[in-house]
C-alpha atoms as a PDB file:
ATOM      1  CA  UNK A   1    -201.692  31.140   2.295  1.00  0.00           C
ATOM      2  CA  UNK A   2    -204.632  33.601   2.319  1.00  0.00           C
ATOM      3  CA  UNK A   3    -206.191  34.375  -0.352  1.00  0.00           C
ATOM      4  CA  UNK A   4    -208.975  37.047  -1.201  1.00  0.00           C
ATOM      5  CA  UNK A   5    -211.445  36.512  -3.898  1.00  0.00           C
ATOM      6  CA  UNK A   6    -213.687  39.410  -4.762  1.00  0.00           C
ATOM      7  CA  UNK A   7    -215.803  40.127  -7.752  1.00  0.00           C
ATOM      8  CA  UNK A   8    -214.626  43.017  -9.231  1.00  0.00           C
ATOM      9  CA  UNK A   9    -217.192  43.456 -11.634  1.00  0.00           C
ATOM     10  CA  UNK A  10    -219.687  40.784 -14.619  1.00  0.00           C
ATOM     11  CA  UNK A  11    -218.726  40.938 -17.887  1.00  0.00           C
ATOM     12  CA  UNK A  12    -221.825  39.988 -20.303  1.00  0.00           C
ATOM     13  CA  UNK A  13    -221.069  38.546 -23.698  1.00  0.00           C
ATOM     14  CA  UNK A  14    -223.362  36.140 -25.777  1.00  0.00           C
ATOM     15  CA  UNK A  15    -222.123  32.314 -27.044  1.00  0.00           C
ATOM     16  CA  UNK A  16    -221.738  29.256 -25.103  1.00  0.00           C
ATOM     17  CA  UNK A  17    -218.489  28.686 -25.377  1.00  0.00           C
ATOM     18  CA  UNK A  18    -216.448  31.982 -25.022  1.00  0.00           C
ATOM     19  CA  UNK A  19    -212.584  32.251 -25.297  1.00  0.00           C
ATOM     20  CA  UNK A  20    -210.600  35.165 -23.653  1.00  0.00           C
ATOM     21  CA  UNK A  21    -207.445  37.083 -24.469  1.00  0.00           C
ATOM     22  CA  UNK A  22    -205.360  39.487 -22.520  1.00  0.00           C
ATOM     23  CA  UNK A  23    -203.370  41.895 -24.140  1.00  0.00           C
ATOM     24  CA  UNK A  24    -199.852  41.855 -22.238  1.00  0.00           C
ATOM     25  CA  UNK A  25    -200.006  44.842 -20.041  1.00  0.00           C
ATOM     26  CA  UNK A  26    -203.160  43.375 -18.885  1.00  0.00           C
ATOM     27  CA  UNK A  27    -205.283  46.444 -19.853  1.00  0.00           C
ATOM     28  CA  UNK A  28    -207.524  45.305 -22.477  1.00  0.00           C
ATOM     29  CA  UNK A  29    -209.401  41.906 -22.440  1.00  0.00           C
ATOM     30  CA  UNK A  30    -210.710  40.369 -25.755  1.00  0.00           C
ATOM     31  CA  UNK A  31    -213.465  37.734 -25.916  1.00  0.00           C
ATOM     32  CA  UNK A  32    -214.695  35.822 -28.694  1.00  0.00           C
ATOM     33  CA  UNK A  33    -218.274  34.258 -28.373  1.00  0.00           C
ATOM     34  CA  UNK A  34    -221.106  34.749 -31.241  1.00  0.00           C
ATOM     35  CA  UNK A  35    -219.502  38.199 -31.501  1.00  0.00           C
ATOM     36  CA  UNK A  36    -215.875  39.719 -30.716  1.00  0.00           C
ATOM     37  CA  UNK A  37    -215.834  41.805 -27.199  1.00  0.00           C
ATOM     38  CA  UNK A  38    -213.491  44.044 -26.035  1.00  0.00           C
ATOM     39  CA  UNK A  39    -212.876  45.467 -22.347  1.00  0.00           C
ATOM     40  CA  UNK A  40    -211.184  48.100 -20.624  1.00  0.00           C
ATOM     41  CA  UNK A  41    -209.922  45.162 -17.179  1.00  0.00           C
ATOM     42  CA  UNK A  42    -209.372  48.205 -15.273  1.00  0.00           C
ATOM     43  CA  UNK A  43    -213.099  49.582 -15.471  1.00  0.00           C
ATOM     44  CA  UNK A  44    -215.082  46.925 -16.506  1.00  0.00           C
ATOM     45  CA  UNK A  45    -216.240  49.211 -19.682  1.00  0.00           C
ATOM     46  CA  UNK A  46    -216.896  47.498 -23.249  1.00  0.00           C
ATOM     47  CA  UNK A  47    -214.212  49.502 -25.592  1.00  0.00           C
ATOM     48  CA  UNK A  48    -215.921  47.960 -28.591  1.00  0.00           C
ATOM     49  CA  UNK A  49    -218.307  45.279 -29.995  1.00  0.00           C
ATOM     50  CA  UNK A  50    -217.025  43.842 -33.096  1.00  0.00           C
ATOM     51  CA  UNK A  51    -219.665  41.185 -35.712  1.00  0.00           C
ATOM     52  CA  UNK A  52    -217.516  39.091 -37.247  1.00  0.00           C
ATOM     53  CA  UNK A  53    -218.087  36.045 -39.588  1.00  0.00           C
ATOM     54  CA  UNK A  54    -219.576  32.917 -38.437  1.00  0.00           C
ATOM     55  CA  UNK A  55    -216.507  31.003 -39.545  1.00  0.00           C
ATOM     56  CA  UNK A  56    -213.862  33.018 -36.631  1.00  0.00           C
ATOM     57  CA  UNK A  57    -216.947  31.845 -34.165  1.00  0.00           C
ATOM     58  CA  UNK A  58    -214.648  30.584 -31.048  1.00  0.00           C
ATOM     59  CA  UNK A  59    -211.104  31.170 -32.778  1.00  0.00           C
ATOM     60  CA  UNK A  60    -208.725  32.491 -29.867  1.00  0.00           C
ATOM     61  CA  UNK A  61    -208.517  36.342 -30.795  1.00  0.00           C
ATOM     62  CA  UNK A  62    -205.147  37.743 -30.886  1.00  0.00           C
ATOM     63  CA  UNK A  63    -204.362  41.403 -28.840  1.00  0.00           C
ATOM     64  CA  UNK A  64    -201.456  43.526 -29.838  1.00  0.00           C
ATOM     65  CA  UNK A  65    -199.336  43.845 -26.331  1.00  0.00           C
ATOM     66  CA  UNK A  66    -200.542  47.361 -26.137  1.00  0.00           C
ATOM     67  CA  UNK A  67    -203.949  46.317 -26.413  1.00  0.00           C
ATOM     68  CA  UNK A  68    -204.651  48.870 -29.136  1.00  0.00           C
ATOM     69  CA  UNK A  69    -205.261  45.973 -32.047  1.00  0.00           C
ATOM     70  CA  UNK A  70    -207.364  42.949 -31.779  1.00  0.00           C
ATOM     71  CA  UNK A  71    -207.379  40.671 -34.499  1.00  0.00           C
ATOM     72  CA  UNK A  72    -208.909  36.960 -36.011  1.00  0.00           C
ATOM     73  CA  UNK A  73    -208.758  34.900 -38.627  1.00  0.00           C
ATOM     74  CA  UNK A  74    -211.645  34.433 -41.482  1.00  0.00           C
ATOM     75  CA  UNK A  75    -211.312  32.692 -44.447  1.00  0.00           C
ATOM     76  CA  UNK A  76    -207.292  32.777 -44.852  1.00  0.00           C
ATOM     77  CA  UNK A  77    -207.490  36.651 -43.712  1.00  0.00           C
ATOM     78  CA  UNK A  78    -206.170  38.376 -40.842  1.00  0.00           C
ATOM     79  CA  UNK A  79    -208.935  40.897 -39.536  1.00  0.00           C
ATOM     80  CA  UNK A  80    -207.317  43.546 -37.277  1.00  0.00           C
ATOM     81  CA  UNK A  81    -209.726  46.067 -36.004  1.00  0.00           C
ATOM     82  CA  UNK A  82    -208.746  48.804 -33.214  1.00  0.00           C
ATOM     83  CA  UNK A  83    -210.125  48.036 -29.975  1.00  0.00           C
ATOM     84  CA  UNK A  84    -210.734  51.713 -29.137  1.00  0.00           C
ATOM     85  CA  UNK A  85    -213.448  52.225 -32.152  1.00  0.00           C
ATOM     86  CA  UNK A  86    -214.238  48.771 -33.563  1.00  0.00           C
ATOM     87  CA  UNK A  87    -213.266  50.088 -36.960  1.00  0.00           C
ATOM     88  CA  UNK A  88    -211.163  47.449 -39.203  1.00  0.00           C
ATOM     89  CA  UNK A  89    -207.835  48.514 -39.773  1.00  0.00           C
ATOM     90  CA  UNK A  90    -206.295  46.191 -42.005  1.00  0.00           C
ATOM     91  CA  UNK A  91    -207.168  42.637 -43.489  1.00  0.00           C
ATOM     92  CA  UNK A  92    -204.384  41.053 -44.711  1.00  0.00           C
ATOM     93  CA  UNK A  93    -204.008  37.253 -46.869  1.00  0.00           C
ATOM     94  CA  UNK A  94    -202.309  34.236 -46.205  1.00  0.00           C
ATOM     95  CA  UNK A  95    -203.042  30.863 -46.827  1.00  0.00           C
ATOM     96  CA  UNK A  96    -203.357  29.179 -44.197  1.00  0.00           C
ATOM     97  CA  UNK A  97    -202.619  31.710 -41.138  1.00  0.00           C
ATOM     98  CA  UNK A  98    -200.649  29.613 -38.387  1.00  0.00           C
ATOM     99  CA  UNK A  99    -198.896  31.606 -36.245  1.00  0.00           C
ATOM    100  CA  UNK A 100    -199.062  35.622 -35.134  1.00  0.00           C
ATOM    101  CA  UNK A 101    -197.099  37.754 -33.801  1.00  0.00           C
ATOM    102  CA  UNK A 102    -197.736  41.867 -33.333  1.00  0.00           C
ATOM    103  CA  UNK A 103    -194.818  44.114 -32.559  1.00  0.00           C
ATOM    104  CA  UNK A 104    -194.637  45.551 -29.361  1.00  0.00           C
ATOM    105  CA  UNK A 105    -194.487  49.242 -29.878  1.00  0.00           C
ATOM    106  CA  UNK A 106    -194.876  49.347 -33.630  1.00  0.00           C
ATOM    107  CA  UNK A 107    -197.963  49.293 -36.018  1.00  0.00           C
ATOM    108  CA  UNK A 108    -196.032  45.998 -37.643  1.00  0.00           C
ATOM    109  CA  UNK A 109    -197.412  42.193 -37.281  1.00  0.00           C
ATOM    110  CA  UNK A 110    -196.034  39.087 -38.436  1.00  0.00           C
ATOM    111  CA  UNK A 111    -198.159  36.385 -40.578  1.00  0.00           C
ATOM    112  CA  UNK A 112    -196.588  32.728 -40.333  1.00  0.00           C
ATOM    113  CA  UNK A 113    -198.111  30.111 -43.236  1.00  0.00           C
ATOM    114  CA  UNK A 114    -196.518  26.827 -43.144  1.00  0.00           C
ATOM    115  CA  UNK A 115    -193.427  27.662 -44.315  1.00  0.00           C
ATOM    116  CA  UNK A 116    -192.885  31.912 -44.621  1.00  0.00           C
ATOM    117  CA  UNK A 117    -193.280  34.635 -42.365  1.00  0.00           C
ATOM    118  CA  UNK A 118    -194.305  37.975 -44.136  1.00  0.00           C
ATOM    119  CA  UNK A 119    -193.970  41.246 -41.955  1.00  0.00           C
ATOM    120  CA  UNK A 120    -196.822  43.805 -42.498  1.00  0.00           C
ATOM    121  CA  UNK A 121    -197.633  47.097 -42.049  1.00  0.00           C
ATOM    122  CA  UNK A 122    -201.185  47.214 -40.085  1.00  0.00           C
ATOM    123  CA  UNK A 123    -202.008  50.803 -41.295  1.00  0.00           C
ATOM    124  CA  UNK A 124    -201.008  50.613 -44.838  1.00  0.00           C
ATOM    125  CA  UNK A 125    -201.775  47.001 -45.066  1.00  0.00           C
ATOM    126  CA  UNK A 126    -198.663  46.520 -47.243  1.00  0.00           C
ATOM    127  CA  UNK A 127    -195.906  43.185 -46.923  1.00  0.00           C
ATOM    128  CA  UNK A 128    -193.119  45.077 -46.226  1.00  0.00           C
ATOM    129  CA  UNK A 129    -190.933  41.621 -46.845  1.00  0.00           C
ATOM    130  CA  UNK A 130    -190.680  37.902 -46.346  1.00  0.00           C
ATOM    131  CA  UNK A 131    -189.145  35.387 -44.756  1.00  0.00           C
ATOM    132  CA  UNK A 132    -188.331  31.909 -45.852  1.00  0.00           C
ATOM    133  CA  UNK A 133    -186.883  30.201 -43.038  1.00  0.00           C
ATOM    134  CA  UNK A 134    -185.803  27.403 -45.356  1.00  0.00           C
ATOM    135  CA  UNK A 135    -186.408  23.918 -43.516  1.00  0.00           C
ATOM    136  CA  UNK A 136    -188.275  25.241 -41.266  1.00  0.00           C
ATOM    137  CA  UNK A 137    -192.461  24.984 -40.180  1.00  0.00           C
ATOM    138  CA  UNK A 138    -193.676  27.170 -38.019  1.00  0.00           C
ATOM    139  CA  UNK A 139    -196.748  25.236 -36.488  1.00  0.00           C
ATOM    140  CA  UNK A 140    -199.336  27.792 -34.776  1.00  0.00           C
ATOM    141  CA  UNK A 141    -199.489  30.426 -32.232  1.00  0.00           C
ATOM    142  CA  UNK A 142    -196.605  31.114 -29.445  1.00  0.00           C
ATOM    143  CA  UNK A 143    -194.680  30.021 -32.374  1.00  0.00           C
ATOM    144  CA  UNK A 144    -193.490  33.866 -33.035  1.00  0.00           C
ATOM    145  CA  UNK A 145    -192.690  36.265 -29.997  1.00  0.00           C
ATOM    146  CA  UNK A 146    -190.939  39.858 -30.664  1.00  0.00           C
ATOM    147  CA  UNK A 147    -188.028  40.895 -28.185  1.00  0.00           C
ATOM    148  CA  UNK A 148    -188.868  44.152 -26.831  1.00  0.00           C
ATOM    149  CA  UNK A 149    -186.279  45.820 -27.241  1.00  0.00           C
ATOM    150  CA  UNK A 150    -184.305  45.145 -30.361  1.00  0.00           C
ATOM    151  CA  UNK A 151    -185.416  44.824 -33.994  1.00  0.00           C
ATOM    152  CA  UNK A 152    -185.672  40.645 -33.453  1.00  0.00           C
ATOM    153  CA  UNK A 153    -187.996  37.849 -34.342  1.00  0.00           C
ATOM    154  CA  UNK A 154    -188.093  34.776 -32.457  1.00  0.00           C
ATOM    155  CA  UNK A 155    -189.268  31.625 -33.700  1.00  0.00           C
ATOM    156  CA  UNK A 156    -189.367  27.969 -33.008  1.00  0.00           C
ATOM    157  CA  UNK A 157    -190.265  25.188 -35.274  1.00  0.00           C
ATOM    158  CA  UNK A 158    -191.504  21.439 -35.166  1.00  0.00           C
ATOM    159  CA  UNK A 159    -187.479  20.321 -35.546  1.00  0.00           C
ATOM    160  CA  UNK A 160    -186.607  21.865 -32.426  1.00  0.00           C
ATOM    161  CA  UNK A 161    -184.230  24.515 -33.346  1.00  0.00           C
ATOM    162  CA  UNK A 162    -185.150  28.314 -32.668  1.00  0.00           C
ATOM    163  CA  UNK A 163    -184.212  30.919 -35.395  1.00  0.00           C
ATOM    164  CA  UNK A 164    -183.744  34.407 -34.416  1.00  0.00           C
ATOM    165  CA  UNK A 165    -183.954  37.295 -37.236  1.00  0.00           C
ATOM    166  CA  UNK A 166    -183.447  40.931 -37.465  1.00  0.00           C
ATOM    167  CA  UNK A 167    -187.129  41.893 -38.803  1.00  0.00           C
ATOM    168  CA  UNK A 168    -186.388  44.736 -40.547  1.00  0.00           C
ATOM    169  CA  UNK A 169    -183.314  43.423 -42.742  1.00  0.00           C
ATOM    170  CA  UNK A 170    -184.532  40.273 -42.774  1.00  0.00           C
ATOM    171  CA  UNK A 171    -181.233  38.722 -42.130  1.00  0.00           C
ATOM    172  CA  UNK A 172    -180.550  35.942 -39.919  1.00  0.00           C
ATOM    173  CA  UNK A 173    -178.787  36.705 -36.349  1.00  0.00           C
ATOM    174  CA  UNK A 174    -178.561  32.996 -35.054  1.00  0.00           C
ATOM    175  CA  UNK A 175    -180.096  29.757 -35.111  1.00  0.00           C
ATOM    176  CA  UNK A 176    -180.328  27.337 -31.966  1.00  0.00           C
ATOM    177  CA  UNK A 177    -180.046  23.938 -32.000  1.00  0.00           C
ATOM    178  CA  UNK A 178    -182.166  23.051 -29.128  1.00  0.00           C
ATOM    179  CA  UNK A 179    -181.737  18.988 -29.696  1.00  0.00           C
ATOM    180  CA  UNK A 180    -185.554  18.720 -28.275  1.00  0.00           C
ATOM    181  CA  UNK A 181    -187.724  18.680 -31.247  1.00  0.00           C
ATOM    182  CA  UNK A 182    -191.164  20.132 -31.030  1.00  0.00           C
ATOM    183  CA  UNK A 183    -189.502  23.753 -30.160  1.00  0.00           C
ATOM    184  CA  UNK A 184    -192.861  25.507 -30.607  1.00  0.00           C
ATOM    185  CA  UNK A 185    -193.831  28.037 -27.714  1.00  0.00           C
ATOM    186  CA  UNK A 186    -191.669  30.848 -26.818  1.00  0.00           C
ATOM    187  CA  UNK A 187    -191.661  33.511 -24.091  1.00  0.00           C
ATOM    188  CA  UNK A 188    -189.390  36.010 -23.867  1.00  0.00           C
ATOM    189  CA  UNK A 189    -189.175  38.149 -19.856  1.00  0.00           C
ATOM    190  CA  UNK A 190    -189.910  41.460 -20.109  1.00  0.00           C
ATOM    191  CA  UNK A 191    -186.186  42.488 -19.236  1.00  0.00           C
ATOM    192  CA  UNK A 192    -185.071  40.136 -21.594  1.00  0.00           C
ATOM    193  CA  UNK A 193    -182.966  38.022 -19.562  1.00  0.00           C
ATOM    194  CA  UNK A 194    -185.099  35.015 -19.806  1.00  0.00           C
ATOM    195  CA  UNK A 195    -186.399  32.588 -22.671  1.00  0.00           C
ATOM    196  CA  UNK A 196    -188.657  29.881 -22.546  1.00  0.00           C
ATOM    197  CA  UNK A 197    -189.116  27.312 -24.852  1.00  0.00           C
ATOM    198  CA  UNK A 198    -190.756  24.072 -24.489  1.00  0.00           C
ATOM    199  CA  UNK A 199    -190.606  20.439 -26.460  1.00  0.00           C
ATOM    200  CA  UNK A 200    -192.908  17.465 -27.205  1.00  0.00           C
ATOM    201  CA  UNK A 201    -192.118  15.622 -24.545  1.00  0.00           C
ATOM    202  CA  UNK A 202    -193.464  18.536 -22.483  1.00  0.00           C
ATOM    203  CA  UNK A 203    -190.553  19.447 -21.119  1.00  0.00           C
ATOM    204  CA  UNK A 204    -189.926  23.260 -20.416  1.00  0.00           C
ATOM    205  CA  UNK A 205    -186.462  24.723 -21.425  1.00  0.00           C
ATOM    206  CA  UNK A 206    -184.962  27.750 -19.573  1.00  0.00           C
ATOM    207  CA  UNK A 207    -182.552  30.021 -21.219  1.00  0.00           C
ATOM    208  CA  UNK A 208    -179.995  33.048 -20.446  1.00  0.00           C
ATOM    209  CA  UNK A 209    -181.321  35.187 -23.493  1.00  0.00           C
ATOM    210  CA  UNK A 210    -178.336  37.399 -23.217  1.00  0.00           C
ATOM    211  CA  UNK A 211    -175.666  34.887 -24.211  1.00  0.00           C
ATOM    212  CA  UNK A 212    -178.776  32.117 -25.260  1.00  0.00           C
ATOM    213  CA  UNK A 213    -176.926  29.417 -22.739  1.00  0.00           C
ATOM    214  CA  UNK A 214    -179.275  26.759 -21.645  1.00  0.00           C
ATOM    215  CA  UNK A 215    -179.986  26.904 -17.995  1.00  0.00           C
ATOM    216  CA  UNK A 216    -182.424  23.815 -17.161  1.00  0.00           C
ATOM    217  CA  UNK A 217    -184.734  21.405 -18.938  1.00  0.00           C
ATOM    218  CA  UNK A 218    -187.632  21.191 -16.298  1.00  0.00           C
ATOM    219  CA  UNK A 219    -189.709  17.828 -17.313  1.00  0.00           C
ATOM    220  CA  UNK A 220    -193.374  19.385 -16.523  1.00  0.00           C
ATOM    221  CA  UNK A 221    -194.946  15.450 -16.956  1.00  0.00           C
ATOM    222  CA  UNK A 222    -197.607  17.331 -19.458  1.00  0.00           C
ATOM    223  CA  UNK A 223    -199.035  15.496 -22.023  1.00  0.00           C
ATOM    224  CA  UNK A 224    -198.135  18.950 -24.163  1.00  0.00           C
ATOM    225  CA  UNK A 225    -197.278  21.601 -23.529  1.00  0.00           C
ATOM    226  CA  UNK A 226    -199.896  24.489 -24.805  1.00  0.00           C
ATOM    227  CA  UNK A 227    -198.539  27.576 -23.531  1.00  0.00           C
ATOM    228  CA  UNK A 228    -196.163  29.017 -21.342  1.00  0.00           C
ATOM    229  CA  UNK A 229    -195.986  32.496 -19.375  1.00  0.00           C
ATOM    230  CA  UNK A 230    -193.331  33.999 -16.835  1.00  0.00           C
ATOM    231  CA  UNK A 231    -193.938  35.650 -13.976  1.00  0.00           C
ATOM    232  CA  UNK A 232    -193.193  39.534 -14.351  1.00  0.00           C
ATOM    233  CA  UNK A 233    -190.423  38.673 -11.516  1.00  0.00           C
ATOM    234  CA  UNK A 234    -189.038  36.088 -13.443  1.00  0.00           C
ATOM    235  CA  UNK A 235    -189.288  33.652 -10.774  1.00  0.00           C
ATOM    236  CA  UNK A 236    -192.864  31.583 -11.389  1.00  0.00           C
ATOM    237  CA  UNK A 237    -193.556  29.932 -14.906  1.00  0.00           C
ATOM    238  CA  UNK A 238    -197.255  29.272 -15.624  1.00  0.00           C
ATOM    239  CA  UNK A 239    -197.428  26.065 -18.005  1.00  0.00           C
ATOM    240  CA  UNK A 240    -200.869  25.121 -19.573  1.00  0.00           C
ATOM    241  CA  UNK A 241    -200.577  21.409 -20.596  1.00  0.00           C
ATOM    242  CA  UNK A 242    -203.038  20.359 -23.454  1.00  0.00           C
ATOM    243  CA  UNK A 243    -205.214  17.940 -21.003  1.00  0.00           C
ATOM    244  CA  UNK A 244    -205.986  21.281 -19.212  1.00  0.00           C
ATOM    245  CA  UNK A 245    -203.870  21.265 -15.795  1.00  0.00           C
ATOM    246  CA  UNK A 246    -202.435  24.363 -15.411  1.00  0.00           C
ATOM    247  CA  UNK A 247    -199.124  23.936 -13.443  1.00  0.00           C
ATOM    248  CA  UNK A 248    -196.129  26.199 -11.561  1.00  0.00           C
ATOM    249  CA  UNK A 249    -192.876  25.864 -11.935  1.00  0.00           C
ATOM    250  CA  UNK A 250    -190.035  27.740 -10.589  1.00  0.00           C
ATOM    251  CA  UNK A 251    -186.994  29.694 -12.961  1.00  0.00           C
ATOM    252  CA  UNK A 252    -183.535  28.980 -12.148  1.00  0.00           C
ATOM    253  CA  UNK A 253    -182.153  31.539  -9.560  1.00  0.00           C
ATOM    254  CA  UNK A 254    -179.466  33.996 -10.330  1.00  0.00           C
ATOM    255  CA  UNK A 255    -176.815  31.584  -8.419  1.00  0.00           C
ATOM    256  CA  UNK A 256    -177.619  29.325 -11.383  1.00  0.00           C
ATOM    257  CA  UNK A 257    -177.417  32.034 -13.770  1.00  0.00           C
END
């Protein structure tokens, strides 16, 4: 296989140790050093340079899939400033902040604690209502995931099973029983036809989203798994396993399906 590597163009920030962000469409790039950076990927331009607190030093910052919002956590409050300006937009409380999730199209984002999930409004700054998935923690990031095009709100939780709720009623639509505890990161294809889930024995789970019938348990051999990300073809899975190895696994084909 040939493949071209070309510097398309230095980005300068200042700290040692730096930690990146995409926003989904892959448009904006957020970096997190002594100071929050954001770029425009396509030109290489700085959209904004953000001071934050020394305590969100080298936190993972958090882009809204439009990259229009960037946001990180200091001192039990969400920060969300707008990429285009730098201005803060909102900061919003909750003690402690463990998972979050921004809405794909909407100025809404999702605050998990250990054991509720308020949804916000980013502009006003006002809860708009909670929920209390009872017997449930929801452990950090990639916990939460938004489908893109219905009014739901997927998480997973250290038992294994995988709620799904309509946001905006705040009423249940199902619950999975995934039997794999350690259900914690979720991705969701952009068509929708695809889940992933993974569990702590580092195996990856692949499911039809449309009828949410398991497809294949793929054991990835990772310690843990850290993240997960699908291909925009639906065929390649990326996992990151928490020793660092980055490895590729292919989806079930349609035949399977």
């Amino acid at each position: 296989m040939n493949v071209t590597r070309n510097v398309t163009y230095n980005l300068d920030i200042l700290g040692r140790n730096v930690i990146l962000t995409f926003s989904q469409d892959g448009e904006t790039l957020a970096g997190n050093g002594e100071d929050l950076t954001v770029w425009n990927t396509s030109t290489g331009q700085i959209l904004s340079e953000i001071e934050t607190e020394r305590l969100s030093v080298n936190q993972r910052p958090i882009v809204s899939p439009d990259g229009h919002y960037v946001a990180l956590v200091e001192d039990h409050q969400l920060k969300i400033w707008d990429t285009s300006t730098g201005q803060i937009v909102s900061e919003l409380t909750s003690t402690p902040v463990n998972a979050i999730a921004f809405h794909p199209t909407l100025d809404i984002v999702v605050i998990a604690d250990r054991y509720n999930i308020s949804v916000n409004n980013i502009q006003t700054g006002k809860r708009i209502h909670t929920l209390s998935p009872s017997g449930f923690i929801v452990p950090y990031d990639d916990t939460l995931h938004f489908s893109h095009t219905d009014d739901y709100l997927i998480f997973g939780s250290g038992t294994g099973a995988i709620r799904i709720w309509n946001w905006e009623s705040g009423s249940i639509v199902t619950t999975l029983e995934t039997h794999h505890a350690g259900g914690n990161n979720i991705a969701l294809s952009k068509d929708e036809s695809i889940m992933l889930t993974s569990d702590i024995d580092g195996n990856l789970l692949v499911w039809d989203y449309g009828n949410l019938e398991l497809l294949e348990s793929i054991p990835t051999r990772s310690i843990r798994i850290e993240k997960v990300i699908l291909s925009t073809d639906n065929k390649m899975v990326f996992v990151l396993s928490a020793d660092g190895v980055i490895s590729l696994w292919g989806v079930p084909s349609s035949e399977k399906r």
